[in-house]
N, C-alpha and C. Protein backbone atom coordinates (compact mmCIF):
# COMPACT_ATOMS: atom_id res chain seq x y z
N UNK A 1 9.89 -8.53 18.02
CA UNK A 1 9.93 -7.17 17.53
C UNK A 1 9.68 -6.24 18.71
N UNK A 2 10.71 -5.28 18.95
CA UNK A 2 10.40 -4.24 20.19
C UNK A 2 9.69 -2.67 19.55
N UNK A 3 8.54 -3.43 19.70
CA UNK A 3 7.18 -2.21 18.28
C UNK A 3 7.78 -0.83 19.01
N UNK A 4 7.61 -0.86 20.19
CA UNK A 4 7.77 0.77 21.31
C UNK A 4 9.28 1.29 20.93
N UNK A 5 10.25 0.64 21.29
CA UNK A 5 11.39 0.90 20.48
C UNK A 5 11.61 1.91 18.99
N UNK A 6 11.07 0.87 18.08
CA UNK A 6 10.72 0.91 16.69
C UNK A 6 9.92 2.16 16.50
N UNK A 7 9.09 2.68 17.53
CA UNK A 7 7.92 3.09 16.71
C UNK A 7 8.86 4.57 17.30
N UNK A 8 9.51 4.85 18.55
CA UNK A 8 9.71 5.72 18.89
C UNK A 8 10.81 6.24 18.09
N UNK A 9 11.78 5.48 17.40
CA UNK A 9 12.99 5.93 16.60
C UNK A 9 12.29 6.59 15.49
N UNK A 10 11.08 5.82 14.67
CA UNK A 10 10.39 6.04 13.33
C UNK A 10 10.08 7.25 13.75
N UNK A 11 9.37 7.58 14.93
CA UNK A 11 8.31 9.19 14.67
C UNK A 11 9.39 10.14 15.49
N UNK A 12 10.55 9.72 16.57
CA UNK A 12 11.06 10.96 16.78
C UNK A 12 12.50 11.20 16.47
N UNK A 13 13.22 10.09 15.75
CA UNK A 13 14.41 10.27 15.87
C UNK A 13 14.56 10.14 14.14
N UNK A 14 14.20 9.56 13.15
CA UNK A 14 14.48 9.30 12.06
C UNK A 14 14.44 10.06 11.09
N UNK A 15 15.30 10.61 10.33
CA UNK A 15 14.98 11.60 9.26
C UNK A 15 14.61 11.14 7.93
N UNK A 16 14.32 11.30 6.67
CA UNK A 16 14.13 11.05 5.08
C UNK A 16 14.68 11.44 4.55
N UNK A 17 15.71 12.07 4.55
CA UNK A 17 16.45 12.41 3.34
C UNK A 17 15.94 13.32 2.55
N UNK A 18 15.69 14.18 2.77
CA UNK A 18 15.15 15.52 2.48
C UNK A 18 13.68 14.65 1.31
N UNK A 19 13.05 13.85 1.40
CA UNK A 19 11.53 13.67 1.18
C UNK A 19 10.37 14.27 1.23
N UNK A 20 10.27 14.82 2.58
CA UNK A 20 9.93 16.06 2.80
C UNK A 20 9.45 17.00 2.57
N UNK A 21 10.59 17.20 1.76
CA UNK A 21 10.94 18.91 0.88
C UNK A 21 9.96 19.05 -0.13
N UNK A 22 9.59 19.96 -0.51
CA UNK A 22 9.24 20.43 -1.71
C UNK A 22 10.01 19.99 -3.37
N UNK A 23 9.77 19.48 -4.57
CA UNK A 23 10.53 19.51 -5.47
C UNK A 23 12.03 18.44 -5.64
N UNK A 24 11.90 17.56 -4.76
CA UNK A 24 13.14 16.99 -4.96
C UNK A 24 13.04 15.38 -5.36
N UNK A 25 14.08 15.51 -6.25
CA UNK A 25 13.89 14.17 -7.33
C UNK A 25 14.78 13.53 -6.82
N UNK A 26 14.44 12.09 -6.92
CA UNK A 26 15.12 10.95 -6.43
C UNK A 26 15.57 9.77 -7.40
N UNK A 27 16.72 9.62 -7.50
CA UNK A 27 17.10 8.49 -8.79
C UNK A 27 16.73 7.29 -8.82
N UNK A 28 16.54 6.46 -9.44
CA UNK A 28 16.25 4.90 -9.38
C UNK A 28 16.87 4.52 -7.95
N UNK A 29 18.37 4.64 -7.53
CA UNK A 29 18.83 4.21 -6.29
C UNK A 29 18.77 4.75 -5.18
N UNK A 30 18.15 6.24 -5.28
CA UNK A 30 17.87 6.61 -3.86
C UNK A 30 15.98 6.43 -3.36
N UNK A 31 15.56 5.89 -4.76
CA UNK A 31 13.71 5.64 -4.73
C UNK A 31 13.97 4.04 -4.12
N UNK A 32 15.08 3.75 -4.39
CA UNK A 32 15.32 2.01 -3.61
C UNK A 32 15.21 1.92 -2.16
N UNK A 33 16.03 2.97 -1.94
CA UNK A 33 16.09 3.27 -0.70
C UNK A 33 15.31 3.96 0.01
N UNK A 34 14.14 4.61 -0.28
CA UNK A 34 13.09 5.04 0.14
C UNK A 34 12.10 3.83 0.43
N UNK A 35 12.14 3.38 -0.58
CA UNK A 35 10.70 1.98 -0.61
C UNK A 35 11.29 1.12 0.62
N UNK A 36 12.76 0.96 0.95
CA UNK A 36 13.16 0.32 1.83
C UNK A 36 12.58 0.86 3.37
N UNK A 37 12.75 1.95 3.35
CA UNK A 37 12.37 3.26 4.60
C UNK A 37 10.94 2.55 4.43
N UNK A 38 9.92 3.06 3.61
CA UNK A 38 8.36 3.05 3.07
C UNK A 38 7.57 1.04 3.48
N UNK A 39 9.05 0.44 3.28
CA UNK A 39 8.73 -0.77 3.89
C UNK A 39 8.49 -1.12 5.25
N UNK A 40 9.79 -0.32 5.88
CA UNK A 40 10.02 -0.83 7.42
C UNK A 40 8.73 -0.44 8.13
N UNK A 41 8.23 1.08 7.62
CA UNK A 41 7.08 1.80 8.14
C UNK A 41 5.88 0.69 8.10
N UNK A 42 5.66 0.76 6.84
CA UNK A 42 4.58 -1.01 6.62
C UNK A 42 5.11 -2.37 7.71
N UNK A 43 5.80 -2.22 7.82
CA UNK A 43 6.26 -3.53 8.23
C UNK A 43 5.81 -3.28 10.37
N UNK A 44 6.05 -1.89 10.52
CA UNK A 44 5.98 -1.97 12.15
C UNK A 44 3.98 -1.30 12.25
N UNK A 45 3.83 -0.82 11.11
CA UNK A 45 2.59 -0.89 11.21
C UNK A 45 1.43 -1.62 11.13
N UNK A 46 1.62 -2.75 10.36
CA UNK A 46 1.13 -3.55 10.11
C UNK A 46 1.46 -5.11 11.58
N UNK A 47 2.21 -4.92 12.10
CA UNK A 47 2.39 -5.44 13.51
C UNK A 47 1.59 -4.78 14.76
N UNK A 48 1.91 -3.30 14.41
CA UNK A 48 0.62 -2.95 15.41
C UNK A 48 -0.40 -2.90 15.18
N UNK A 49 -0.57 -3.14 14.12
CA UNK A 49 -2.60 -3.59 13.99
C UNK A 49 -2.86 -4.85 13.98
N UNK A 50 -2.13 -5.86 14.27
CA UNK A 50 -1.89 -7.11 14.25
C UNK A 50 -2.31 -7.10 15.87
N UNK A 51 -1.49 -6.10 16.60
CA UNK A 51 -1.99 -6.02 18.01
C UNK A 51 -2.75 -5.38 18.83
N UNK A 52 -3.52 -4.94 17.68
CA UNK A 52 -4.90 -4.48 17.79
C UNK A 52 -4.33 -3.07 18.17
N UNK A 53 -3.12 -2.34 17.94
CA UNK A 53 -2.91 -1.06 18.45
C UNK A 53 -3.21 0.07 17.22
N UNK A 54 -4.15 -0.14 16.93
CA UNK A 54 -4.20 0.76 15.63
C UNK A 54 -3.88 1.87 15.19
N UNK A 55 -4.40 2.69 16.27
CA UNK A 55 -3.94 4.18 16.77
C UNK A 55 -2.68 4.32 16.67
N UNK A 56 -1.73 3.69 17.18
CA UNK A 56 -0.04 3.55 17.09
C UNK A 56 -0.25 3.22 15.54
N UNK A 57 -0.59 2.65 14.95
CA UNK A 57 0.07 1.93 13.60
C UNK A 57 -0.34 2.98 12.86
N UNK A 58 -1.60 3.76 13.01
CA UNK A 58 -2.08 4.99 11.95
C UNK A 58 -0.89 6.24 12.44
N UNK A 59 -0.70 6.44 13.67
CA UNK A 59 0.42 7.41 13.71
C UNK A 59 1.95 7.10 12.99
N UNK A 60 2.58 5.69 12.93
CA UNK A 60 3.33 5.29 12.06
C UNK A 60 3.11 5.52 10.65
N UNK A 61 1.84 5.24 10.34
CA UNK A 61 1.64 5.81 8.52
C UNK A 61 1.51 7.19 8.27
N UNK A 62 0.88 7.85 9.13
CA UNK A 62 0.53 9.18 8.45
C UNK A 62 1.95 9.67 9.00
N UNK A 63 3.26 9.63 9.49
CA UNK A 63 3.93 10.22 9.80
C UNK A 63 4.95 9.79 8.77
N UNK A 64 4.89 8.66 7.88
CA UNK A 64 5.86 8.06 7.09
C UNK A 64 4.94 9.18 5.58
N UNK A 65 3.91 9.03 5.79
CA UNK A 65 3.39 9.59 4.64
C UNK A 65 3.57 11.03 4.17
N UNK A 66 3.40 11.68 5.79
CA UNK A 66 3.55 12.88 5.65
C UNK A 66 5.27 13.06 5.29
N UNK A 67 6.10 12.57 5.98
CA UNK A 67 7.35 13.11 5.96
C UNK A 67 8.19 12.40 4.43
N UNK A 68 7.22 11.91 3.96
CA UNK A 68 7.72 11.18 2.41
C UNK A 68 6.71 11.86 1.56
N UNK A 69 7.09 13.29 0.79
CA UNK A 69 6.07 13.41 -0.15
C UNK A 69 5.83 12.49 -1.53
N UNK A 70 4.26 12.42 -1.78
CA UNK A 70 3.87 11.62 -2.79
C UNK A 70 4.71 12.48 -4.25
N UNK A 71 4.61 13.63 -3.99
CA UNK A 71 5.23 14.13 -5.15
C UNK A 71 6.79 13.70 -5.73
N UNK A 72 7.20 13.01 -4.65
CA UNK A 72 9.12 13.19 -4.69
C UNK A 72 9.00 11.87 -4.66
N UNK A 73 8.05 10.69 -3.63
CA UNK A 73 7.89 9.55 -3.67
C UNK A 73 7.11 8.91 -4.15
N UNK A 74 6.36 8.87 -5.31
CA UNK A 74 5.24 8.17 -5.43
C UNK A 74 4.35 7.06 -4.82
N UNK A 75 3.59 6.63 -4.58
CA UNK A 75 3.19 5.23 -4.42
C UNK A 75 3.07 4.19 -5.10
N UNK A 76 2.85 4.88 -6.46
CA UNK A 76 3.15 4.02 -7.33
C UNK A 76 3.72 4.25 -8.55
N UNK A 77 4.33 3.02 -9.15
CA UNK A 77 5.15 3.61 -10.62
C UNK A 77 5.70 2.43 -10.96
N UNK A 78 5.81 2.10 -12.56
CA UNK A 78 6.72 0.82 -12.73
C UNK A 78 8.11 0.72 -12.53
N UNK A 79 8.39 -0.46 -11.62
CA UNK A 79 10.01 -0.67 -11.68
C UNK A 79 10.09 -1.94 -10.72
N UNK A 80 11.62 -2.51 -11.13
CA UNK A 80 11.32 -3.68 -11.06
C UNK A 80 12.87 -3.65 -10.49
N UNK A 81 13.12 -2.75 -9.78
CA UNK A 81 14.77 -2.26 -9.11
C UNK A 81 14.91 -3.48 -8.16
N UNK A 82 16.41 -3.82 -8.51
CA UNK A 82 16.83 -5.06 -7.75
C UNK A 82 15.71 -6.39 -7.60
N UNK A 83 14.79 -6.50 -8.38
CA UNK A 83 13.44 -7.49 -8.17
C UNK A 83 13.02 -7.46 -7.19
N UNK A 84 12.71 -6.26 -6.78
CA UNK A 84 11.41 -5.71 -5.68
C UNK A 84 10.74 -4.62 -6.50
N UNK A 85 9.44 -5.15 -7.07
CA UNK A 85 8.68 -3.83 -8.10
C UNK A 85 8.42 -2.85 -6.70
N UNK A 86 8.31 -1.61 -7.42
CA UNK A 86 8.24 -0.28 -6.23
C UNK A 86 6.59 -0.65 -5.83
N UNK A 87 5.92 -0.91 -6.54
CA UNK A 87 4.83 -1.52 -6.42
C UNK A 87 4.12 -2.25 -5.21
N UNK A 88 4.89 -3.30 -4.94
CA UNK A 88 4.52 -4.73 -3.85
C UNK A 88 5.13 -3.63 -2.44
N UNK A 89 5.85 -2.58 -2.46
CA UNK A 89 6.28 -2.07 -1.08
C UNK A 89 4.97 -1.03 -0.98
N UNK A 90 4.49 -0.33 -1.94
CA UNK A 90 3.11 0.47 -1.71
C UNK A 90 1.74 -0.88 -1.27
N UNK A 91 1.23 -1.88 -2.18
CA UNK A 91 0.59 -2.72 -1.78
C UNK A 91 0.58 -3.14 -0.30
N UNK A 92 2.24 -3.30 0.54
CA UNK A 92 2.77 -3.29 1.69
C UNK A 92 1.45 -2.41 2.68
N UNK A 93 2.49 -1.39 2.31
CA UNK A 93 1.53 0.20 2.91
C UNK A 93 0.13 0.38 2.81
N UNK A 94 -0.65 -0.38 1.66
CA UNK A 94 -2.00 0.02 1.83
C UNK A 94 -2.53 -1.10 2.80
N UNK A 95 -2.17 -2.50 2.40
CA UNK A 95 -2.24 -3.33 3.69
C UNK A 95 -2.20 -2.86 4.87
N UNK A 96 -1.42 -2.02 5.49
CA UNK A 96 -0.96 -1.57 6.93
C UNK A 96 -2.13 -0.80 7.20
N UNK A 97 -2.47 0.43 5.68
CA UNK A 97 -3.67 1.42 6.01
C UNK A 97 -4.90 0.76 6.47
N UNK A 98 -5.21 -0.19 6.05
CA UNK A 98 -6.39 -1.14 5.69
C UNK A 98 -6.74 -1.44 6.95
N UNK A 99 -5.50 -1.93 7.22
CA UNK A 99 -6.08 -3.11 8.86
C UNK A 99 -5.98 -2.55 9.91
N UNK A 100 -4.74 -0.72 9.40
CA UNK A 100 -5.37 0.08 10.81
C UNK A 100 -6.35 0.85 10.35
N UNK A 101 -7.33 0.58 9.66
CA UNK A 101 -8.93 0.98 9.98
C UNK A 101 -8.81 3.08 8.82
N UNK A 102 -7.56 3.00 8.67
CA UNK A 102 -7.37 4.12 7.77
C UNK A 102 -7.46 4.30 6.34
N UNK A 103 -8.90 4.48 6.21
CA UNK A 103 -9.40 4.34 4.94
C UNK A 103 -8.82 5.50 4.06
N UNK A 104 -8.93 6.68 4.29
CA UNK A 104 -8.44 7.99 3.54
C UNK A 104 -6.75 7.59 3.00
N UNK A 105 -6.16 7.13 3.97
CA UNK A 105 -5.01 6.63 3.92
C UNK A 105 -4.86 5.40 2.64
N UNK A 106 -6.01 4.71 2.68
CA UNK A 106 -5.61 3.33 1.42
C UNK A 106 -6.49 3.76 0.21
N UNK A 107 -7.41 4.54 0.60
CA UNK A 107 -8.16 5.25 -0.80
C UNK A 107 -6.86 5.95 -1.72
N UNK A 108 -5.99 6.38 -0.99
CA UNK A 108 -5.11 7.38 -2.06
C UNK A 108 -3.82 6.28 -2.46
N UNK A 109 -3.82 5.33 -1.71
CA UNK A 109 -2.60 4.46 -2.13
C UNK A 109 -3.26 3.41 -3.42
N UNK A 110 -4.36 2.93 -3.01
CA UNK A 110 -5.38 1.78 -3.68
C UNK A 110 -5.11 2.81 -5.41
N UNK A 111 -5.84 3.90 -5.32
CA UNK A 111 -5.86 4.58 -6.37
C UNK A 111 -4.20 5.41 -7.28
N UNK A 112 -3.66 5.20 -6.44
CA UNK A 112 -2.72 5.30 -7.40
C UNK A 112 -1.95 3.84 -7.82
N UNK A 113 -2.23 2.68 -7.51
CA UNK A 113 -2.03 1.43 -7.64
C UNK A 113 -2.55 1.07 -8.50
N UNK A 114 -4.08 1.43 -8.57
CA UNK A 114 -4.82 0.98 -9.83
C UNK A 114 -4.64 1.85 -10.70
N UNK A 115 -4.15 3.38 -11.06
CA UNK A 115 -3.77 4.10 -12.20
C UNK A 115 -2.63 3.44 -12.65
N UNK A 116 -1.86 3.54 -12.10
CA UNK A 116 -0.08 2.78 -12.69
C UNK A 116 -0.82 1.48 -13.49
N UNK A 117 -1.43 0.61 -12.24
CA UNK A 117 -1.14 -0.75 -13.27
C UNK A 117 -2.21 -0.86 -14.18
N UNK A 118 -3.29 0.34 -14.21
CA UNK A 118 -4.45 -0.04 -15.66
C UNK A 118 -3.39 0.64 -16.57
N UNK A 119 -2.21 1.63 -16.60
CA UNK A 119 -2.02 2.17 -17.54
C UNK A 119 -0.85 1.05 -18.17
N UNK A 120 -0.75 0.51 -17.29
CA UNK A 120 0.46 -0.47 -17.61
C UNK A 120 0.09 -1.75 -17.93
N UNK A 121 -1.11 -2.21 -17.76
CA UNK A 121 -2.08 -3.15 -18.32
C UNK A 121 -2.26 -2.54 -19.81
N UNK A 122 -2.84 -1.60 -19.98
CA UNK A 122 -3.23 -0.43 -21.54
C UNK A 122 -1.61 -0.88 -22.47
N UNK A 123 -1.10 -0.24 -21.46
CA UNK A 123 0.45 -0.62 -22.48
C UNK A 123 0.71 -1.77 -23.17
N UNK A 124 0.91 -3.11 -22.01
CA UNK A 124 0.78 -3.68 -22.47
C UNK A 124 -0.02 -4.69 -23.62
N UNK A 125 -1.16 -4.58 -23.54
CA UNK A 125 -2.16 -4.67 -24.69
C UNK A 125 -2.05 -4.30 -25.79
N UNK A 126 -1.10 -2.87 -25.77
CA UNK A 126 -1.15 -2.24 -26.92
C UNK A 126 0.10 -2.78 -27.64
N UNK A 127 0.54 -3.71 -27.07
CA UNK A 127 2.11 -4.45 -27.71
C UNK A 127 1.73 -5.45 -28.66
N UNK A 128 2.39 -5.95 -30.01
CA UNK A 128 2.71 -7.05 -30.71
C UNK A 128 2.44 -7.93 -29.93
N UNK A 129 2.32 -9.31 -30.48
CA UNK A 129 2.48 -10.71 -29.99
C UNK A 129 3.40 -10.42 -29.60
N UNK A 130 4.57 -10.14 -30.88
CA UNK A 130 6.11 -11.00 -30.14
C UNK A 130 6.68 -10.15 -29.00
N UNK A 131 6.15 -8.14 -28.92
CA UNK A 131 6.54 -7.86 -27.67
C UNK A 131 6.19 -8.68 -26.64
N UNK A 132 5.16 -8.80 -26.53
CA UNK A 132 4.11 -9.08 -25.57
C UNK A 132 4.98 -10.14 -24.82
N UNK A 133 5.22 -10.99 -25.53
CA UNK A 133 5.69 -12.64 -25.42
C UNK A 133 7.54 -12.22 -24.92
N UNK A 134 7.84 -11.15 -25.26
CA UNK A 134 9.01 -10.97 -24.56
C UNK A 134 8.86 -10.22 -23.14
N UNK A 135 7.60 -9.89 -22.99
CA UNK A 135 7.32 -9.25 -21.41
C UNK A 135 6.46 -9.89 -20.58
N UNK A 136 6.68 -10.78 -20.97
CA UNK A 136 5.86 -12.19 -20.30
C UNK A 136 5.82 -11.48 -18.70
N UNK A 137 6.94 -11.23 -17.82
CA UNK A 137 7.46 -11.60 -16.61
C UNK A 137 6.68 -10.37 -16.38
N UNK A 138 6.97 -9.08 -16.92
CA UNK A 138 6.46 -7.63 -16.93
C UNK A 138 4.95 -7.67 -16.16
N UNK A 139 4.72 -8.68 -17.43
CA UNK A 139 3.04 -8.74 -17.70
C UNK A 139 2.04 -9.18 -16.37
N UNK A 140 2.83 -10.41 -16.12
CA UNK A 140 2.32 -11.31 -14.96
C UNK A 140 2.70 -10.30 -13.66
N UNK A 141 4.01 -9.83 -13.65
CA UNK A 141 3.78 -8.60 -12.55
C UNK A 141 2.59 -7.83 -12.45
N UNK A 142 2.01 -7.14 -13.21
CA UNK A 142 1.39 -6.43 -13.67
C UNK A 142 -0.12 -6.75 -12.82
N UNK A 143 -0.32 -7.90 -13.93
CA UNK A 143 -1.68 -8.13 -13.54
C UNK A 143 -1.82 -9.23 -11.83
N UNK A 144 -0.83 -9.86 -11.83
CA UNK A 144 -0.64 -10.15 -10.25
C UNK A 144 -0.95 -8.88 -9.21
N UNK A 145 -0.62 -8.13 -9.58
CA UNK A 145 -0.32 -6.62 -8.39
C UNK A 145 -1.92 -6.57 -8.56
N UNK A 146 -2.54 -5.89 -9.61
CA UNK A 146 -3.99 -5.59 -9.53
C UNK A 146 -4.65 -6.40 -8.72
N UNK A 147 -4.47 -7.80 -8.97
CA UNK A 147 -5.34 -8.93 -8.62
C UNK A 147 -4.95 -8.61 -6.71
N UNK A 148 -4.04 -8.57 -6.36
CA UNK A 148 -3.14 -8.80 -4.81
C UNK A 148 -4.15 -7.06 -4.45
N UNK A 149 -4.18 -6.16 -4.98
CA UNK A 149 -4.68 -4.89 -4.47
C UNK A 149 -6.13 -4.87 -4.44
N UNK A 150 -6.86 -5.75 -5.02
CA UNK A 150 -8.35 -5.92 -4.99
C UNK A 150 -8.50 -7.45 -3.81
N UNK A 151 -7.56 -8.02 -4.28
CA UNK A 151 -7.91 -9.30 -2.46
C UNK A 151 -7.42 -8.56 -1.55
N UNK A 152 -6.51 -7.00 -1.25
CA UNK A 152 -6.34 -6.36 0.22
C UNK A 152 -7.90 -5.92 0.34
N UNK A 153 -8.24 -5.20 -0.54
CA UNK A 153 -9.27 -4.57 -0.48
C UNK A 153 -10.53 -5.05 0.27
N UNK A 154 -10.57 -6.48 -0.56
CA UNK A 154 -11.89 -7.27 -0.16
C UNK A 154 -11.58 -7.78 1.24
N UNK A 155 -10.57 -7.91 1.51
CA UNK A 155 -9.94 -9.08 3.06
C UNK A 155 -10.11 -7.62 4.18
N UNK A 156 -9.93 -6.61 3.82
CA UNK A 156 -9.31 -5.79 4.69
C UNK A 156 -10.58 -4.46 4.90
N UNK A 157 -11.67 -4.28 3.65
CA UNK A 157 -12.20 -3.23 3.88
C UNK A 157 -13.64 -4.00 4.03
N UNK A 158 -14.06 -4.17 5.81
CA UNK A 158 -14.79 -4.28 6.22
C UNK A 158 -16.63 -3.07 6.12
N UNK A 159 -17.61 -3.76 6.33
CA UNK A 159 -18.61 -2.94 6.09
C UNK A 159 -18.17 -1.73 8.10
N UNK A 160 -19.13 -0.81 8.16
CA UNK A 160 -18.45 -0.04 9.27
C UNK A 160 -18.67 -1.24 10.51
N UNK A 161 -19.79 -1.80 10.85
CA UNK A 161 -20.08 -2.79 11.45
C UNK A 161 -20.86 -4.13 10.95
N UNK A 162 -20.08 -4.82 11.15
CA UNK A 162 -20.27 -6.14 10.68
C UNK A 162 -21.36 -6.99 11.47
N UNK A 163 -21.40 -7.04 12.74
CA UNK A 163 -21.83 -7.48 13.49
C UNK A 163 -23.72 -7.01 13.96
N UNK A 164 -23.76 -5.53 13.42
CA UNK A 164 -25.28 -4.90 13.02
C UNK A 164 -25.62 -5.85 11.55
N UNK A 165 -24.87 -5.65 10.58
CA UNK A 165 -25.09 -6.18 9.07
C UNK A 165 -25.60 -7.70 9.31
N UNK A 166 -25.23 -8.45 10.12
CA UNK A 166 -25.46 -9.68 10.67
C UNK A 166 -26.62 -10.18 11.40
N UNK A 167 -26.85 -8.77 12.09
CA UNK A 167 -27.93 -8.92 13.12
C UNK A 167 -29.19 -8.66 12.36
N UNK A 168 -29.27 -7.43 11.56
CA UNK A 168 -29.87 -7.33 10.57
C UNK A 168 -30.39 -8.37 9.75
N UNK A 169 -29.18 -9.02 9.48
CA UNK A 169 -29.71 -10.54 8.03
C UNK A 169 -30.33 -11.19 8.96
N UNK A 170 -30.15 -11.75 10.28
CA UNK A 170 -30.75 -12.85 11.03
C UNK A 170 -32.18 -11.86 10.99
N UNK A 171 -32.75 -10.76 11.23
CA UNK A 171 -33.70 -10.53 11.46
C UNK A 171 -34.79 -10.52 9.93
N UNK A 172 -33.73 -10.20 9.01
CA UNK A 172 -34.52 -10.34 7.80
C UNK A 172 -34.71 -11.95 7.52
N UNK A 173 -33.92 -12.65 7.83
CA UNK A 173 -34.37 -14.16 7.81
C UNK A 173 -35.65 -14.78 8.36
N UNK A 174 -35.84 -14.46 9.58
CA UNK A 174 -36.82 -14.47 10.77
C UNK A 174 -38.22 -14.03 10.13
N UNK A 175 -38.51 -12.76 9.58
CA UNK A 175 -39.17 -11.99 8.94
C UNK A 175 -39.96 -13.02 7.87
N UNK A 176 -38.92 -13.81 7.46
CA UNK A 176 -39.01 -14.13 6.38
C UNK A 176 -40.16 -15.71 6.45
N UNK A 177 -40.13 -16.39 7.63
CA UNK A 177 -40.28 -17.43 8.10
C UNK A 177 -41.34 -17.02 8.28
């Protein structure tokens, strides 16, 4: 992967498709094609925090974020377009926020992840057996995604220093003796 390449097309050469903008609605096939954009961004950011470049990978998100409004793009919402839920490409993105150390950044993705899928958990509950049993696939999406957005959480949202928290327990151990 040529990240410097990549990263320089993403922040100075690449446009959105008027995302941007104020007020503008996007159809099932052009929100495909956004999550695709919303991926690649995850995808070169999450490489540079892989290489410990974090700083680069947080300028990759907040520049995908900013230039993609939440209003026109959501982060989250049900759909299951071409069998990529819009879903697993935000999960993507909060991953990327996570591990580049950009909490403000995965607080607002995390939380609209968990509104969509408790309301879509609610829904479902509120179905018949025999719906229910016909949204089997729905369902297991559903509660898979929650489950996958609470193991980013736990894998990825470290205490501020780990290594004090540690030093700390060894001393409360010691104490203890």
């Amino acid at each position: 992967l040529n990240e410097d390449w990549m990263m320089d097309k993403m922040l100075n050469t690449f446009a959105f498709g008027g995302a941007n903008l104020e007020n503008v609605y996007f159809d099932e096939e052009n929100r495909r094609h956004l999550n695709t954009i919303r991926q690649s961004y995850a995808d070169l950011a999450n490489h540079l925090a892989d290489l410990g470049r974090k700083e680069d990978a947080n300028r990759v998100l907040v520049h995908c974020d900013t230039m993609m409004r939440e209003e026109n793009m959501p982060y989250a919402m049900p759909s299951t377009a071409r069998g990529i839920p819009h879903n697993y490409v935000s999960l993507h993105f909060l991953q990327a926020a996570l591990k580049a150390g950009n909490t403000e950044l995965g607080d607002k993705i995390s939380a609209a992840l968990k509104k969509d899928l408790n309301q879509q958990a609610e829904y479902y509950q509120s179905l018949n057996d025999v719906r229910q049993s016909s949204m089997r696939y729905e369902i297991g999406i559903c509660y898979e995604l929650l489950k996958m957005v609470e193991d980013t959480e736990k894998k990825y949202r470290m205490p501020a220093d780990s290594s004090a928290l540690e030093t700390e327990m060894k001393i409360d151990n010691t104490e203890a003796n």
